[in-house]
N, C-alpha and C. Protein backbone atom coordinates (compact mmCIF):
# COMPACT_ATOMS: atom_id res chain seq x y z
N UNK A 1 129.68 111.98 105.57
CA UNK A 1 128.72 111.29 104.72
C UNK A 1 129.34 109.96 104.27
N UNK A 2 128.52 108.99 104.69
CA UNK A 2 128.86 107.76 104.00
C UNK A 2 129.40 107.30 102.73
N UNK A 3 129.79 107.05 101.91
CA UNK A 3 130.33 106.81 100.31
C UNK A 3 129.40 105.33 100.15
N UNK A 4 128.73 105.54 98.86
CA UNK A 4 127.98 103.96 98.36
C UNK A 4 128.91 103.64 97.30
N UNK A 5 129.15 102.32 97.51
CA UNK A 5 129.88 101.38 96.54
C UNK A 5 128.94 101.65 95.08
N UNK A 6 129.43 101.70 94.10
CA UNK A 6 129.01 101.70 93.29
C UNK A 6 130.21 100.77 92.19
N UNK A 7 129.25 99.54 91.44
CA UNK A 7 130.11 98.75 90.45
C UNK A 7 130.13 99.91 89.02
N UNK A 8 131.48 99.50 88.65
CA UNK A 8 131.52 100.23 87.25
C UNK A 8 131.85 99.08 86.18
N UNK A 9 131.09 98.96 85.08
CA UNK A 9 131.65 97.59 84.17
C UNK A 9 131.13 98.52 82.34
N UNK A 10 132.47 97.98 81.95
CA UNK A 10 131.99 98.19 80.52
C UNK A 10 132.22 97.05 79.88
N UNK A 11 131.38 96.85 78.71
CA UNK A 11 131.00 95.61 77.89
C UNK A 11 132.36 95.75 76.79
N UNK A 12 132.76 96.89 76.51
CA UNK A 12 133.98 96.86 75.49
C UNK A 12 135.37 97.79 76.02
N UNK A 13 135.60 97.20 76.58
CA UNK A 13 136.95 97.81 77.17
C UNK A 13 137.97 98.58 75.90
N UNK A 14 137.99 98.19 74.70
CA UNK A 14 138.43 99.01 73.85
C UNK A 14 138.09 100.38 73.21
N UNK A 15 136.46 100.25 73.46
CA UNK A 15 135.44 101.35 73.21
C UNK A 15 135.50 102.15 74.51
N UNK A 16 135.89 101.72 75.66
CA UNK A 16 135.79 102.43 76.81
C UNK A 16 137.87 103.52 76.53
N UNK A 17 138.61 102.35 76.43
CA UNK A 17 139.67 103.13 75.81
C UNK A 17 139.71 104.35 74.80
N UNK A 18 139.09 104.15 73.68
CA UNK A 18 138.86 104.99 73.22
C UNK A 18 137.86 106.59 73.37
N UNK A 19 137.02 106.24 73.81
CA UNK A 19 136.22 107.17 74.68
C UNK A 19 137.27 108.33 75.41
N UNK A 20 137.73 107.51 76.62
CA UNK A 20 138.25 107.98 77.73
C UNK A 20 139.66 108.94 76.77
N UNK A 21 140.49 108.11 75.88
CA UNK A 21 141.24 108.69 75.55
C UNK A 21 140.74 110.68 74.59
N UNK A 22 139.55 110.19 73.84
CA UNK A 22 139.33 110.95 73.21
C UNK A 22 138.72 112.63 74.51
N UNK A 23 137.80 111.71 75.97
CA UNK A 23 137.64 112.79 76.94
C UNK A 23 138.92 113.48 77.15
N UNK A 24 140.34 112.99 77.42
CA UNK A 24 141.36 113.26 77.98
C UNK A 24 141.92 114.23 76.97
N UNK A 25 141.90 114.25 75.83
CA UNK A 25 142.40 115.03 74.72
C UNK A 25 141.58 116.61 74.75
N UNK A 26 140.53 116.22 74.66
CA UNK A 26 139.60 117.56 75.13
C UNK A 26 140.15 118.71 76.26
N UNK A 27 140.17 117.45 77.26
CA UNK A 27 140.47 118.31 78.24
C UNK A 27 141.42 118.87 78.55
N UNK A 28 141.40 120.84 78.84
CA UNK A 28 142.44 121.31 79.15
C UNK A 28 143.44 121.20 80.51
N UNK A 29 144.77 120.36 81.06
CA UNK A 29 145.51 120.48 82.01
C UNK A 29 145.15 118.98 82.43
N UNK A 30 145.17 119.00 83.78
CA UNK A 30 145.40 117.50 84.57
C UNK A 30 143.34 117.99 84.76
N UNK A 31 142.91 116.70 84.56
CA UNK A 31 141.27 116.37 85.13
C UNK A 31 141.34 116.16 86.79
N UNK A 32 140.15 117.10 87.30
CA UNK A 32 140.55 116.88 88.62
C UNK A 32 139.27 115.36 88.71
N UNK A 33 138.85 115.05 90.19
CA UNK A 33 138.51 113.46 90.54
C UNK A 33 136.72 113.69 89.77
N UNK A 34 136.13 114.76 89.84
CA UNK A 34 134.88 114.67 89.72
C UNK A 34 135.08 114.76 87.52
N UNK A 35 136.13 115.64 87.31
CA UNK A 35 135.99 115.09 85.40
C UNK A 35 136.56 114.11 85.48
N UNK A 36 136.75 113.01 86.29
CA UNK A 36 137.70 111.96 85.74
C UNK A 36 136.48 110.78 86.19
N UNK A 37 135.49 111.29 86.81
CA UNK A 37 134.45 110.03 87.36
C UNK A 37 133.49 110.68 85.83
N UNK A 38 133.08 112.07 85.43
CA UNK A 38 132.22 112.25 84.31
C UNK A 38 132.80 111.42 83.12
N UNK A 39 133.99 111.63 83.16
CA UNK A 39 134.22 111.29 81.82
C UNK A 39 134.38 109.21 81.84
N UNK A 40 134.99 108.65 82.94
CA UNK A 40 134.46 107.24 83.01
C UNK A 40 133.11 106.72 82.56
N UNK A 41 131.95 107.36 82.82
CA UNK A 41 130.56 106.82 83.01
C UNK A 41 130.46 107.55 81.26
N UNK A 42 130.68 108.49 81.08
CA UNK A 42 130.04 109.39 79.78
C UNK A 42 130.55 107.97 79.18
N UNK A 43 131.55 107.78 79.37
CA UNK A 43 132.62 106.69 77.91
C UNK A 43 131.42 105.89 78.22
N UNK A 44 130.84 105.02 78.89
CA UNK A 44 130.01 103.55 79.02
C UNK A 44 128.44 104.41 78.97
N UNK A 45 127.96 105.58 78.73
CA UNK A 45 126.45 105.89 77.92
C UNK A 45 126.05 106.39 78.63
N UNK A 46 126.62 107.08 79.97
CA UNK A 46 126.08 107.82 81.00
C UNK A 46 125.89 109.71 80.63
N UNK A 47 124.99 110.77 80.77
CA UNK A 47 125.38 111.75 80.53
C UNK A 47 126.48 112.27 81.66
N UNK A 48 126.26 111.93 83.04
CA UNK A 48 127.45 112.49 83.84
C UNK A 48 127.28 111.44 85.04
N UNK A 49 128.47 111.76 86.05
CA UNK A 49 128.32 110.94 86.85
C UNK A 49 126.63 110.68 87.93
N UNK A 50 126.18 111.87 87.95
CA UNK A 50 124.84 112.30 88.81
C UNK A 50 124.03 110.66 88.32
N UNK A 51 123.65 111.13 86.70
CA UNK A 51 123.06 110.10 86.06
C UNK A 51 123.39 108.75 85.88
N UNK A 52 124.58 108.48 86.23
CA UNK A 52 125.55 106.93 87.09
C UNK A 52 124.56 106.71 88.54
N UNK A 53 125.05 107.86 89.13
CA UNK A 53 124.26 107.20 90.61
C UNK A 53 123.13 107.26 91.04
N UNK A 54 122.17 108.21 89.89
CA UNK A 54 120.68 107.85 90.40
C UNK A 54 120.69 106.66 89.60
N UNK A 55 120.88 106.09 88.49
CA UNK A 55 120.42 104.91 88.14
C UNK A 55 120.71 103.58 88.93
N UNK A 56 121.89 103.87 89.77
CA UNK A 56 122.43 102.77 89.96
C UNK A 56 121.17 102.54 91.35
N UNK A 57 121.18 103.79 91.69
CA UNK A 57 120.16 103.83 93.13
C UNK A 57 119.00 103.46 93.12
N UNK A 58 118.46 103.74 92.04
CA UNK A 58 117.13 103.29 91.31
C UNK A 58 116.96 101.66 91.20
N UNK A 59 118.48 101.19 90.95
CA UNK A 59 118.02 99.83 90.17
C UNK A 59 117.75 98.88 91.30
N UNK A 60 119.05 99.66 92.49
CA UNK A 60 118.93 98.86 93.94
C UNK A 60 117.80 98.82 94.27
N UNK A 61 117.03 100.01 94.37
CA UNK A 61 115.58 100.30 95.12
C UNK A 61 114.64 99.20 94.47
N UNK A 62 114.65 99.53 93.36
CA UNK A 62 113.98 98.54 92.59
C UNK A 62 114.10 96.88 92.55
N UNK A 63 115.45 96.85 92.75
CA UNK A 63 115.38 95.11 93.01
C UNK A 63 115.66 94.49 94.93
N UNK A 64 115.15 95.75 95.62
CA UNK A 64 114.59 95.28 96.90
C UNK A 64 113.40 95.04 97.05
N UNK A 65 113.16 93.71 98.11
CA UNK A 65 112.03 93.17 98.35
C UNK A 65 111.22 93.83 98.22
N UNK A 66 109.77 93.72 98.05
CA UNK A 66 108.60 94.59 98.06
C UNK A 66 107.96 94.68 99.13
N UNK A 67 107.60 95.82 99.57
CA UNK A 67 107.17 95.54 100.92
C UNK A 67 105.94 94.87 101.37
N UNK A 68 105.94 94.37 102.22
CA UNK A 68 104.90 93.53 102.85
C UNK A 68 103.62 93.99 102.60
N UNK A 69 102.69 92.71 102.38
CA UNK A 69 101.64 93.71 102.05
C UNK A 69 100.47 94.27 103.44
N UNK A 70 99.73 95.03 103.15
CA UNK A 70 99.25 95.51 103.99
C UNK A 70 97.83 94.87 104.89
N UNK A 71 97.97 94.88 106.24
CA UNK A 71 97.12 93.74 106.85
C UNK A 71 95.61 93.98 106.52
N UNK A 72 94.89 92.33 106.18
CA UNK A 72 93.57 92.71 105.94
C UNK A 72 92.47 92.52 107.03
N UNK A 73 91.82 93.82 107.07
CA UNK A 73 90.75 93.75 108.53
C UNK A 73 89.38 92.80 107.66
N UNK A 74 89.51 91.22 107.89
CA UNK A 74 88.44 90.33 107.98
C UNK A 74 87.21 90.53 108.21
N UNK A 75 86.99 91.16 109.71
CA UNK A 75 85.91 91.72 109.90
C UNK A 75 85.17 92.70 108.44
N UNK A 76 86.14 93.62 108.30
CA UNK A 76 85.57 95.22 107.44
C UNK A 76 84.87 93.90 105.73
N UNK A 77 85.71 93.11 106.12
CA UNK A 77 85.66 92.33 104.36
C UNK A 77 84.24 91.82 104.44
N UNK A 78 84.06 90.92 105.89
CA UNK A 78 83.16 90.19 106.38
C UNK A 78 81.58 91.23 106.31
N UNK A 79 81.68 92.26 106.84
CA UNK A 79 80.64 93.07 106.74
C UNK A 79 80.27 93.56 105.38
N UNK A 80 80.85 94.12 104.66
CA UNK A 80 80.98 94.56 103.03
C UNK A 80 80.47 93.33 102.55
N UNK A 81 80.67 92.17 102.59
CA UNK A 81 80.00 90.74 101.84
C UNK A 81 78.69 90.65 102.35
N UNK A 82 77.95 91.06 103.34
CA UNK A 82 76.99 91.26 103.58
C UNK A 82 75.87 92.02 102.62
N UNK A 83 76.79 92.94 102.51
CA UNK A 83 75.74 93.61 100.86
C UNK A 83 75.82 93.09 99.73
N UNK A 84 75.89 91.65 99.20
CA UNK A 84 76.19 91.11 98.38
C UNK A 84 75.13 89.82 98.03
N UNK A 85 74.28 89.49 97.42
CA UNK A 85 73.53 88.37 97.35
C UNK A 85 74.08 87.18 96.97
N UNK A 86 73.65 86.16 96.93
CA UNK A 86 74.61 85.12 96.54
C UNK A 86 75.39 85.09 95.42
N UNK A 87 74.69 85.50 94.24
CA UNK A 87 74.86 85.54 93.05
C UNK A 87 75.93 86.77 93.16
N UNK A 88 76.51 87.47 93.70
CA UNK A 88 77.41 88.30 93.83
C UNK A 88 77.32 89.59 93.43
N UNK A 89 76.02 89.94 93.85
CA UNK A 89 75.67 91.63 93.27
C UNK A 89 75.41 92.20 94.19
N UNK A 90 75.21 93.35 94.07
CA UNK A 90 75.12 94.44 95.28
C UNK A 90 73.80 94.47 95.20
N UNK A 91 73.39 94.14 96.52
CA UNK A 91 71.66 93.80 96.60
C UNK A 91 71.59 95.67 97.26
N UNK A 92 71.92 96.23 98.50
CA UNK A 92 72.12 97.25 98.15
C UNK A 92 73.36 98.62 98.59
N UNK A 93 73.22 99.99 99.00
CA UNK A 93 74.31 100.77 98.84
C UNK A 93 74.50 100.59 100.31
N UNK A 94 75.81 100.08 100.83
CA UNK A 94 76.22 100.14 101.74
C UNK A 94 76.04 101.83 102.67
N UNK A 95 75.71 102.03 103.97
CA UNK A 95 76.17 103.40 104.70
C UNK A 95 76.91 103.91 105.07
N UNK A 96 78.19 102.91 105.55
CA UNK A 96 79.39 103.59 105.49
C UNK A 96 80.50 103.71 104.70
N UNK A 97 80.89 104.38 104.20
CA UNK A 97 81.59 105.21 103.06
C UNK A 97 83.04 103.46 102.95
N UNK A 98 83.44 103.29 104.07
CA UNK A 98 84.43 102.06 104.24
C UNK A 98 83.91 101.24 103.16
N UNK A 99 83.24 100.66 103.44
CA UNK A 99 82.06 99.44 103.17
C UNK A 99 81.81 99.66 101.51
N UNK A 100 81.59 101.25 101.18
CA UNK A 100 80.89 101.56 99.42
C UNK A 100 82.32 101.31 99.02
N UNK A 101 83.16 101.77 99.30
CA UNK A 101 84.66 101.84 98.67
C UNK A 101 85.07 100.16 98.35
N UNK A 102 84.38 99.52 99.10
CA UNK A 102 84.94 98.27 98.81
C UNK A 102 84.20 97.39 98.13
N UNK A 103 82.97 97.69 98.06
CA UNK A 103 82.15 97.36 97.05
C UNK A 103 82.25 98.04 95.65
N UNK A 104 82.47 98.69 95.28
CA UNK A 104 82.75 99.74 94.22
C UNK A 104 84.18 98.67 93.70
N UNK A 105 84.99 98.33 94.52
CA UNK A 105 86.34 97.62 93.99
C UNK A 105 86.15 96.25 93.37
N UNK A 106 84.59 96.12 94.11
CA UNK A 106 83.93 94.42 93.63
C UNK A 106 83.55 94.91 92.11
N UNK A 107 82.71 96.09 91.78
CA UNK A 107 82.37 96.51 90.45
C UNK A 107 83.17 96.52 89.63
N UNK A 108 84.22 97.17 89.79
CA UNK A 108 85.07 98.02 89.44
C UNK A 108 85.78 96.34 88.64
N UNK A 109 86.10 95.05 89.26
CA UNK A 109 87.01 93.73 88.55
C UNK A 109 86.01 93.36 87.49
N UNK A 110 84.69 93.43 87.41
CA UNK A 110 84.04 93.50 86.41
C UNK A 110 84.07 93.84 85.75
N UNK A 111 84.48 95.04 85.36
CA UNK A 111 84.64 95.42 84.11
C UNK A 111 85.80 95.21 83.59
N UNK A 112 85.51 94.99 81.99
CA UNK A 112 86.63 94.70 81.33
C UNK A 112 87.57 95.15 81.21
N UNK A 113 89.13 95.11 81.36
CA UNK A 113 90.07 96.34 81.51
C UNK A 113 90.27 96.60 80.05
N UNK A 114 90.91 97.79 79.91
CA UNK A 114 91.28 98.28 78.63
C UNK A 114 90.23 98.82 77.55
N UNK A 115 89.40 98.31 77.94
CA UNK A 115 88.03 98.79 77.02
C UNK A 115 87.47 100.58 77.40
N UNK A 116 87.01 101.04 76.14
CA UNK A 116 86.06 102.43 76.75
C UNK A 116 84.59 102.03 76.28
N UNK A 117 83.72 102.42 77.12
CA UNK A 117 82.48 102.05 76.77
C UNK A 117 81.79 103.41 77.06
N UNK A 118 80.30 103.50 75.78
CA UNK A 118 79.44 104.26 76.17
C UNK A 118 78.84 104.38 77.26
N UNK A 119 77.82 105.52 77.75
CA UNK A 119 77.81 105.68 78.67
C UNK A 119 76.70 104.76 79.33
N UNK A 120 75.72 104.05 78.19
CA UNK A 120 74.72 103.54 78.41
C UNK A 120 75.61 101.92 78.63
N UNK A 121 76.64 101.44 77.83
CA UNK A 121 77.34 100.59 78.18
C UNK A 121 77.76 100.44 79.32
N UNK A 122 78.56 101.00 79.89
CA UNK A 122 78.66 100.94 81.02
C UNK A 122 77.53 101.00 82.15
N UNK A 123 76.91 101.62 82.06
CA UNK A 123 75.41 100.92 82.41
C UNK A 123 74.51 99.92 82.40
N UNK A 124 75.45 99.38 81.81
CA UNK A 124 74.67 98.28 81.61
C UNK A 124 75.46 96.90 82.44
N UNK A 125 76.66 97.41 82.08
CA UNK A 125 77.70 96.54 82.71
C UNK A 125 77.52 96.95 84.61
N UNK A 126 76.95 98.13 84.76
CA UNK A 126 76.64 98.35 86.28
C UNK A 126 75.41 97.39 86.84
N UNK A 127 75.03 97.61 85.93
CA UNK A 127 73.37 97.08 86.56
C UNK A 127 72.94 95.31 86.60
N UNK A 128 74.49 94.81 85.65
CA UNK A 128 74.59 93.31 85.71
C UNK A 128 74.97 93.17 87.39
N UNK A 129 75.54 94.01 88.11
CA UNK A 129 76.11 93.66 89.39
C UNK A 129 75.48 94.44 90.44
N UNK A 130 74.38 95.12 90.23
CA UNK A 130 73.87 95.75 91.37
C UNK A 130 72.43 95.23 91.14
N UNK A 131 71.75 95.15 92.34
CA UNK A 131 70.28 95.61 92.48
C UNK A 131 69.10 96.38 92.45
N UNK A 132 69.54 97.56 93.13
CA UNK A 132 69.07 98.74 92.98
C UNK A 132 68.70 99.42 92.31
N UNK A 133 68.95 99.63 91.20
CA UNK A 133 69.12 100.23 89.66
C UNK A 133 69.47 101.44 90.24
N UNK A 134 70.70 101.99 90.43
CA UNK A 134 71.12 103.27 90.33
C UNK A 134 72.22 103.00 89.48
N UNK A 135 72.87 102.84 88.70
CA UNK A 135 73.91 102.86 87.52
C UNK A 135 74.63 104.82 88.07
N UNK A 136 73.79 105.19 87.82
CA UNK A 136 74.70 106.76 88.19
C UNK A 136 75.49 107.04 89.39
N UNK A 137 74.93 106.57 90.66
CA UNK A 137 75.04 106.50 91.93
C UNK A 137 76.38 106.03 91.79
N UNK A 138 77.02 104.77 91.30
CA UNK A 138 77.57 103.96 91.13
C UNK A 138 78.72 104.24 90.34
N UNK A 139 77.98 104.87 88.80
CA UNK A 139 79.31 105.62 88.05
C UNK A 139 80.18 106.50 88.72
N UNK A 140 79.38 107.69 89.31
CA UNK A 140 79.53 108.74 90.42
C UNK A 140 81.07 108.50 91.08
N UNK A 141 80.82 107.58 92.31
CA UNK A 141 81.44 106.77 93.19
C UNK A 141 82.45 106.12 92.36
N UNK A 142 82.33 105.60 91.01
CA UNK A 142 83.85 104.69 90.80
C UNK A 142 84.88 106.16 90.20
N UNK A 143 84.17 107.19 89.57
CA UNK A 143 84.34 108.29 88.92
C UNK A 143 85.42 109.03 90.09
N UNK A 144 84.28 109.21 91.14
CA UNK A 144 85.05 110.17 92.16
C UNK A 144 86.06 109.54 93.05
N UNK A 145 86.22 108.10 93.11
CA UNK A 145 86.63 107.27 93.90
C UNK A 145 87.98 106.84 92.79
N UNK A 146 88.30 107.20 91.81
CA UNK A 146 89.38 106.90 90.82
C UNK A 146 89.70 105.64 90.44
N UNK A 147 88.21 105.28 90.47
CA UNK A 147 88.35 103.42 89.27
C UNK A 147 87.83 103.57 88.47
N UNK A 148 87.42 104.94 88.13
CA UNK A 148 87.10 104.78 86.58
C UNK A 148 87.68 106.01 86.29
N UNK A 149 87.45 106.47 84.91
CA UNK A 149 87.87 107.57 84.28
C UNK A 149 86.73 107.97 83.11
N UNK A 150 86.28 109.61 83.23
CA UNK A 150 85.29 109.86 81.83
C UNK A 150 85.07 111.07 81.35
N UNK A 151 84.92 111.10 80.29
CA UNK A 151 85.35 112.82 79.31
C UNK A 151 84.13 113.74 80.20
N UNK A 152 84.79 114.82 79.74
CA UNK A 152 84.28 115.87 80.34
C UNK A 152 82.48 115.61 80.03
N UNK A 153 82.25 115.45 78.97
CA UNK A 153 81.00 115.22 78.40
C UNK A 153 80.17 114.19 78.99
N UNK A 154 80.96 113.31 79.92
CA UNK A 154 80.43 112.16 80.00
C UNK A 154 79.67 110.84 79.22
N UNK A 155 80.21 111.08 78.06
CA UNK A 155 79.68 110.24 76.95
C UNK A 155 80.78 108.95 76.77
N UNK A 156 82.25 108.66 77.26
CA UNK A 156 82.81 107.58 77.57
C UNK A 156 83.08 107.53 78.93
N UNK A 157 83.49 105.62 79.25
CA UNK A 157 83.73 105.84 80.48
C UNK A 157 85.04 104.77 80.42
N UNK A 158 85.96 104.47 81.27
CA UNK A 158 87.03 103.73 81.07
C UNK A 158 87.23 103.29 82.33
N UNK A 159 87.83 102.37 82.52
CA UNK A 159 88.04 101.28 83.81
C UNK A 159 89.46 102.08 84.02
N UNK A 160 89.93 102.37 85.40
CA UNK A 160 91.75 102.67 85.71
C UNK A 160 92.07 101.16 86.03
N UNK A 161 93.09 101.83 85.63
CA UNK A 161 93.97 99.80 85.55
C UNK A 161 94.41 100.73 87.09
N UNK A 162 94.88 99.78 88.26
CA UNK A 162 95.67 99.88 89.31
C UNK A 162 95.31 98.61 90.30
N UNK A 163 96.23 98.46 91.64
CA UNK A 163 95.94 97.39 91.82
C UNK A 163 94.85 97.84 92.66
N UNK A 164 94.24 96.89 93.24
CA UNK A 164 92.87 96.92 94.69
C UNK A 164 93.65 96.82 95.91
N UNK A 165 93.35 97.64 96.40
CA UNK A 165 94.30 97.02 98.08
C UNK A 165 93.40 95.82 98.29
N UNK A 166 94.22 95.15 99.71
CA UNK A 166 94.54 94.22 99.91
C UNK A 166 92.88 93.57 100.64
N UNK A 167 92.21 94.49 100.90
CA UNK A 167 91.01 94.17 101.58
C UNK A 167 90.74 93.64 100.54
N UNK A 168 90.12 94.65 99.74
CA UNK A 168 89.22 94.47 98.03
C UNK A 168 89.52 93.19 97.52
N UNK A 169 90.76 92.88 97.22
CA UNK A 169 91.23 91.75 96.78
C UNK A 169 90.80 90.76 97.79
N UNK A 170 90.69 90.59 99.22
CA UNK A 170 89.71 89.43 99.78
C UNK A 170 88.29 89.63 99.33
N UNK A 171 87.70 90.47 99.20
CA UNK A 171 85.95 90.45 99.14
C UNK A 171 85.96 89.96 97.98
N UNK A 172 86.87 90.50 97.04
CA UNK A 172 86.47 90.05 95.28
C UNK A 172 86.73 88.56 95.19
N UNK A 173 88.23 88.01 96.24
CA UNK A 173 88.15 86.57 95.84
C UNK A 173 87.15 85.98 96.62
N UNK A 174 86.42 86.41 97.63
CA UNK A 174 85.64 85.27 98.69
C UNK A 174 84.06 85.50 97.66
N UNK A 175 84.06 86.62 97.19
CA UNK A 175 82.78 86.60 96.49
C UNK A 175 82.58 85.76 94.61
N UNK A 176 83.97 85.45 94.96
CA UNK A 176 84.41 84.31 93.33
C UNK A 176 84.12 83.82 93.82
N UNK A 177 84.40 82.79 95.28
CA UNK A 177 84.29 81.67 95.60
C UNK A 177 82.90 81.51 95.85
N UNK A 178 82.01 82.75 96.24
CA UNK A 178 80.69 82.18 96.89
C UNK A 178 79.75 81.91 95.30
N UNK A 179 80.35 82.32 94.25
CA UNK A 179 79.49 82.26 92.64
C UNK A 179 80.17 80.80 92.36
N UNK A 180 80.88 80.19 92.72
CA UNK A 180 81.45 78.48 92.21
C UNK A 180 80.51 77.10 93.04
């Protein structure tokens, strides 16, 4: 098995002295290599070494590039804008399930994030962007489709914060651009 470098730094080398001295006193006989790596990291705020190297692994993962984002099929965007009137509403319910999902993501930037609204509110906020008048059809679909969120009762409804893949995010900006 490979060994990962791992940096070790403490901010007070006197506080790390003391620490270490006070682990070493504890301990009964000579510390073999794995209490002598616990008790390094414990001294600088670690609970054991484990919790040293997932963090450290974590922080790497975390400050690698992000991965690329994912390619957008033009066409699928191009067709989905088709159900859209100029004014940028859903004139009406797309047939293939592709197509509703990505319209639903056009609804879905409309609404205000962070807010909970009644149920007639949100209805209302549906029916500014559709044609049709189905508001339920619509709740349904953002409900079951996980862009929205609503009590068992159905009497609130709440926007999920997350991002839009990468399609959604073209239809929503080309359909900004076609309302300017």
């Amino acid at each position: 098995m490979s060994r990962i470098q791992l940096p070790f730094a403490a901010l007070d080398v006197s506080a790390l002295a003391r620490a270490l001295g006070r682990e070493l006193e504890a301990c009964e006989g000579k510390p073999g290599h794995v209490q002598l790596l616990n008790m390094l990291v414990r001294s600088v705020g670690y609970r054991n070494f484990q919790h040293f190297r997932a963090n450290h692994v974590a922080e790497a993962r975390l400050a690698s590039p992000p991965a690329p984002p994912e390619p957008v099929d033009l066409k699928r965007v191009e067709h989905a804008a088709k159900h859209f009137d100029a004014a940028g509403r859903l004139a009406r319910w797309p047939a293939k399930e592709s197509r509703r999902s990505l319209a639903l993501w056009v609804l879905w930037s409309r609404i205000p994030a962070g807010a909970t609204f009644t149920e007639a509110q949100f209805n209302a906020l549906l029916r500014a962007g559709h044609l049709f008048d189905d508001p339920a059809l619509l709740r349904r679909g953002m409900v079951d489709g996980g862009l929205a969120w609503r009590t068992t009762d159905g009497r609130s409804y709440r926007r999920i914060e997350q991002r839009p893949p990468e399609e959604a995010l073209a239809l929503i900006r080309h359909l900004g651009r076609e309302l300017n």
